[in-house]
N, C-alpha and C. Protein backbone atom coordinates (compact mmCIF):
# COMPACT_ATOMS: atom_id res chain seq x y z
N UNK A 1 -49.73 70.86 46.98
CA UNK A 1 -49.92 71.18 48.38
C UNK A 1 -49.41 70.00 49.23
N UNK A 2 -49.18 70.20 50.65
CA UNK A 2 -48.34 69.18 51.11
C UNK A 2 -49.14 68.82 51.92
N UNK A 3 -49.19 67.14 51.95
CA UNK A 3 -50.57 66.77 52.64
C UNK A 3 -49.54 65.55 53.97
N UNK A 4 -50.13 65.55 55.12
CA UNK A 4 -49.99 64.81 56.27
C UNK A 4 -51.06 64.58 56.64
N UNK A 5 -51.11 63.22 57.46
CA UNK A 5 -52.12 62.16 57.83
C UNK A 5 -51.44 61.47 59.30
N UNK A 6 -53.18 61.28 59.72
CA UNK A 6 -52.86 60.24 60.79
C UNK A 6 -54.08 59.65 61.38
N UNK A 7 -54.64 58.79 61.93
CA UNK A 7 -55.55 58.45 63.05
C UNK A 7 -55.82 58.79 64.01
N UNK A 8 -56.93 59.55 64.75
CA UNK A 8 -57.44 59.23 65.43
C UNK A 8 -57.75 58.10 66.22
N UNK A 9 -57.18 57.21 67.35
CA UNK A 9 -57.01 55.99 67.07
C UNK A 9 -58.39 56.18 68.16
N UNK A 10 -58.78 56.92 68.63
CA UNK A 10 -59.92 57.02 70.18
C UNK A 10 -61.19 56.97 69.24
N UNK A 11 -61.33 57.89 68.12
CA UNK A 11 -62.41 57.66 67.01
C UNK A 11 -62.76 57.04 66.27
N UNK A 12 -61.44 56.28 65.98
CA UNK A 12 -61.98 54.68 64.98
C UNK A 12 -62.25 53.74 65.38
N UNK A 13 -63.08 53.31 64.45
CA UNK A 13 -64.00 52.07 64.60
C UNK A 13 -63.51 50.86 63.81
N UNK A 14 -62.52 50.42 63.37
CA UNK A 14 -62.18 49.62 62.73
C UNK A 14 -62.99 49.16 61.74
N UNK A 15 -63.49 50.20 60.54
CA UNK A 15 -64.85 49.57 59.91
C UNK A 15 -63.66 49.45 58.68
N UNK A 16 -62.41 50.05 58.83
CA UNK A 16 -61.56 49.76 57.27
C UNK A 16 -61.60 50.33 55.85
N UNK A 17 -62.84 51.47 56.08
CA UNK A 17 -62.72 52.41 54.89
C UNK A 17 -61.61 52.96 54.41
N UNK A 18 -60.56 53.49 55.16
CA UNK A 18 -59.66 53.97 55.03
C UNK A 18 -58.92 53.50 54.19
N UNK A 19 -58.53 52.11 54.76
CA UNK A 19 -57.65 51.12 54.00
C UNK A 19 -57.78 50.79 52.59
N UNK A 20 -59.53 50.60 52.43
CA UNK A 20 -59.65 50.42 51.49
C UNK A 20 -59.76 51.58 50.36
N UNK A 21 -59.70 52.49 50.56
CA UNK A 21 -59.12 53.84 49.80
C UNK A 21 -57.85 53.69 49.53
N UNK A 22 -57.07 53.64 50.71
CA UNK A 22 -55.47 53.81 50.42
C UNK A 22 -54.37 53.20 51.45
N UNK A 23 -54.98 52.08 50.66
CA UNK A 23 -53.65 50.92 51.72
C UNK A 23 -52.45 51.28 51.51
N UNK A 24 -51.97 51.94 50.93
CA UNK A 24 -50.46 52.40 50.67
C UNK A 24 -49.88 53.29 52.12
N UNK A 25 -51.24 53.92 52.36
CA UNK A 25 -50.99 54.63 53.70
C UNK A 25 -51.49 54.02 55.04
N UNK A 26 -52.74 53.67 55.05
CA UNK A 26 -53.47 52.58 56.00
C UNK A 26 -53.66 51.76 55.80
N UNK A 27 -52.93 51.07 57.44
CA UNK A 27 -53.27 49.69 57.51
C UNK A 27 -53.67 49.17 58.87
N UNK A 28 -54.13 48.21 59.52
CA UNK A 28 -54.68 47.89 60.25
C UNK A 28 -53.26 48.07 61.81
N UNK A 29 -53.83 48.15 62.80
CA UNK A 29 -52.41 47.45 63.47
C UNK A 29 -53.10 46.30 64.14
N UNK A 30 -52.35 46.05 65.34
CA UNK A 30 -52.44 44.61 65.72
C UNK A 30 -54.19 44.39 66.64
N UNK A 31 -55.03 45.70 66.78
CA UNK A 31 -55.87 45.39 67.31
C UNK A 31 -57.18 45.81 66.21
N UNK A 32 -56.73 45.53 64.76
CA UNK A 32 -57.20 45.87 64.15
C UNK A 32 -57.69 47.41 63.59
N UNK A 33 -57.48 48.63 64.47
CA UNK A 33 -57.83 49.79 63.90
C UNK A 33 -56.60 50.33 63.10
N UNK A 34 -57.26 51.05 62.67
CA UNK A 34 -56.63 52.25 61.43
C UNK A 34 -55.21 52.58 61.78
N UNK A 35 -54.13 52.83 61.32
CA UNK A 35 -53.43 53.83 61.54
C UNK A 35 -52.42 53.81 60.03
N UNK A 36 -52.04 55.46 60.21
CA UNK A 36 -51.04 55.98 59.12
C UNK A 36 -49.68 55.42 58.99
N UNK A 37 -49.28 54.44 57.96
CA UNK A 37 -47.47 53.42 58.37
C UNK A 37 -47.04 54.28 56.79
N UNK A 38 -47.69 54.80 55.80
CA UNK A 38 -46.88 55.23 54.62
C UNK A 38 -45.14 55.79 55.16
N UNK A 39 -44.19 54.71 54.57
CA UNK A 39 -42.69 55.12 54.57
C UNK A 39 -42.41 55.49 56.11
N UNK A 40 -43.33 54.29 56.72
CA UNK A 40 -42.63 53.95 58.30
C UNK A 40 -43.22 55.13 59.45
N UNK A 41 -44.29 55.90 58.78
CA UNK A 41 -44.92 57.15 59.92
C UNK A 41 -45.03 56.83 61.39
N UNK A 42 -45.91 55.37 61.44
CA UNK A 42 -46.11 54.84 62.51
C UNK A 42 -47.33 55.75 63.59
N UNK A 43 -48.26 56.25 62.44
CA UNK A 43 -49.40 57.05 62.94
C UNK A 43 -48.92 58.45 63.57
N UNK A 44 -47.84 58.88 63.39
CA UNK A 44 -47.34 60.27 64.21
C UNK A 44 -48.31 61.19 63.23
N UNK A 45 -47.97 61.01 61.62
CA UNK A 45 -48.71 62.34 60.54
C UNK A 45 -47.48 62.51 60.27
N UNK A 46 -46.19 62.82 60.86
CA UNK A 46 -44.74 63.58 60.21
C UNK A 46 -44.41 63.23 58.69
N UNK A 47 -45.34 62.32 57.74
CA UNK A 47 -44.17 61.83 56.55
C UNK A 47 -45.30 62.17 55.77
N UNK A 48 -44.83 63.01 54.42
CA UNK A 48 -45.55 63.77 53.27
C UNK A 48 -45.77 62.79 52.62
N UNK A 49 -47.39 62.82 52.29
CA UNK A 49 -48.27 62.34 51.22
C UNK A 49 -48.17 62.98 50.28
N UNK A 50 -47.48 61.65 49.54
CA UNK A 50 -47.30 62.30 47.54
C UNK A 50 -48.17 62.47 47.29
N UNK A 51 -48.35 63.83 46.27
CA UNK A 51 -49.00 64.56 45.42
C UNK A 51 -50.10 63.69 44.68
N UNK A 52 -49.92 62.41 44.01
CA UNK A 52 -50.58 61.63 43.66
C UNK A 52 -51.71 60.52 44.10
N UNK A 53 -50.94 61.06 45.43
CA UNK A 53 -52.25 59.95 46.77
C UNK A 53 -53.00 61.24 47.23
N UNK A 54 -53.18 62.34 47.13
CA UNK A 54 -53.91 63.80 47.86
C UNK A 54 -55.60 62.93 47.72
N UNK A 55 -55.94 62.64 45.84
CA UNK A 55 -57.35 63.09 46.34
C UNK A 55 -57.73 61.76 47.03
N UNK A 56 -57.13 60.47 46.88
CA UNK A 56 -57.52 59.36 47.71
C UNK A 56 -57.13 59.28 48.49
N UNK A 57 -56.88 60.46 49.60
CA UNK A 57 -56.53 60.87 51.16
C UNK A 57 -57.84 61.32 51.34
N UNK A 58 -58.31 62.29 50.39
CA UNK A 58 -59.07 63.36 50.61
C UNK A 58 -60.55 62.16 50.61
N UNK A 59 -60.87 61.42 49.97
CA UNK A 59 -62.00 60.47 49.96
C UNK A 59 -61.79 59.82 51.36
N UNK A 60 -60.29 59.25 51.58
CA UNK A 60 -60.31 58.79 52.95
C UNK A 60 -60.77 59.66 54.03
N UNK A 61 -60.68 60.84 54.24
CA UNK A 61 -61.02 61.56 55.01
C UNK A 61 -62.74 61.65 55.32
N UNK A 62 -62.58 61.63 53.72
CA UNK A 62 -64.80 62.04 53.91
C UNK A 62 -65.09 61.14 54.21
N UNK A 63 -64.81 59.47 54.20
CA UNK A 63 -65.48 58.69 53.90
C UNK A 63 -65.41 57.68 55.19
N UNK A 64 -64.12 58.72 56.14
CA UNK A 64 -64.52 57.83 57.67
C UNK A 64 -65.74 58.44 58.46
N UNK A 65 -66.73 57.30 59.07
CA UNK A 65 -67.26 57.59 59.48
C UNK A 65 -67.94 58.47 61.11
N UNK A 66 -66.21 58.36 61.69
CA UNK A 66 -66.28 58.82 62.76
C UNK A 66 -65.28 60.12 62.71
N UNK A 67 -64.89 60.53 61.54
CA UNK A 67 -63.83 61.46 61.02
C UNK A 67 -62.44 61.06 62.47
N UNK A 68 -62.41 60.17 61.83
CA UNK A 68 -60.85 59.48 62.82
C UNK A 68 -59.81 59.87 61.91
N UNK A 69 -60.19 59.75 60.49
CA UNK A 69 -58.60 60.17 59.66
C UNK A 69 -58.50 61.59 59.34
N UNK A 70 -57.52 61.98 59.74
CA UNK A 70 -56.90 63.89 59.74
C UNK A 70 -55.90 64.10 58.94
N UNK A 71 -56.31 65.19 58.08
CA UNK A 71 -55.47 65.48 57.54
C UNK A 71 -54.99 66.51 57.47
N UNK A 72 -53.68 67.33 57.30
CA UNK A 72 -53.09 68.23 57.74
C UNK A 72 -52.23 68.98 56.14
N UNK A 73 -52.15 70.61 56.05
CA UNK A 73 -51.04 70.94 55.18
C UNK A 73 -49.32 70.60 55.95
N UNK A 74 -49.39 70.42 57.07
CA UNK A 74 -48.30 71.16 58.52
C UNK A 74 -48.22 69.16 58.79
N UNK A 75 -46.91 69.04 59.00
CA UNK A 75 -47.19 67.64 60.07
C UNK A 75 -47.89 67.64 61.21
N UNK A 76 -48.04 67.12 61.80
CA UNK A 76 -48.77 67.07 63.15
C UNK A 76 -48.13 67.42 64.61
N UNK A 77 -46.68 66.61 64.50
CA UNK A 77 -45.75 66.24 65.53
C UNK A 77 -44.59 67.40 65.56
């Protein structure tokens, strides 16, 4: 299944769960919150999450606490 991601950047809290699930996709930006950079996204959601990162998207998802990280079958943009 084809999975897209992004931040909420108004709902996060910079607590870094995310990251620490799946830094491959999240990483901090310069004011410290969340956002989606996997293969240069730049938080839009447009760039497909490999098959192999799904269920540690899917933990990222449950495991923010303000459900700031979204995830999508469809890009976003």
């Amino acid at each position: 299944m084809k999975q897209y991601t992004h931040i909420e950047k108004e709902r996060c809290i910079a607590c870094g769960a995310c990251i620490a699930v799946l830094p491959a996709v999240f990483q901090p930006d310069e004011e410290g919150y969340a956002e989606a950079v996997y293969e240069g996204d730049a938080n839009r959601g447009v760039t497909r999450i490999p098959l192999d990162m799904e269920y540690d998207l899917w933990d990222a998802v449950d495991g923010c606490p303000t459900e700031a990280v979204r995830q999508s079958e469809y890009p976003f943009a």
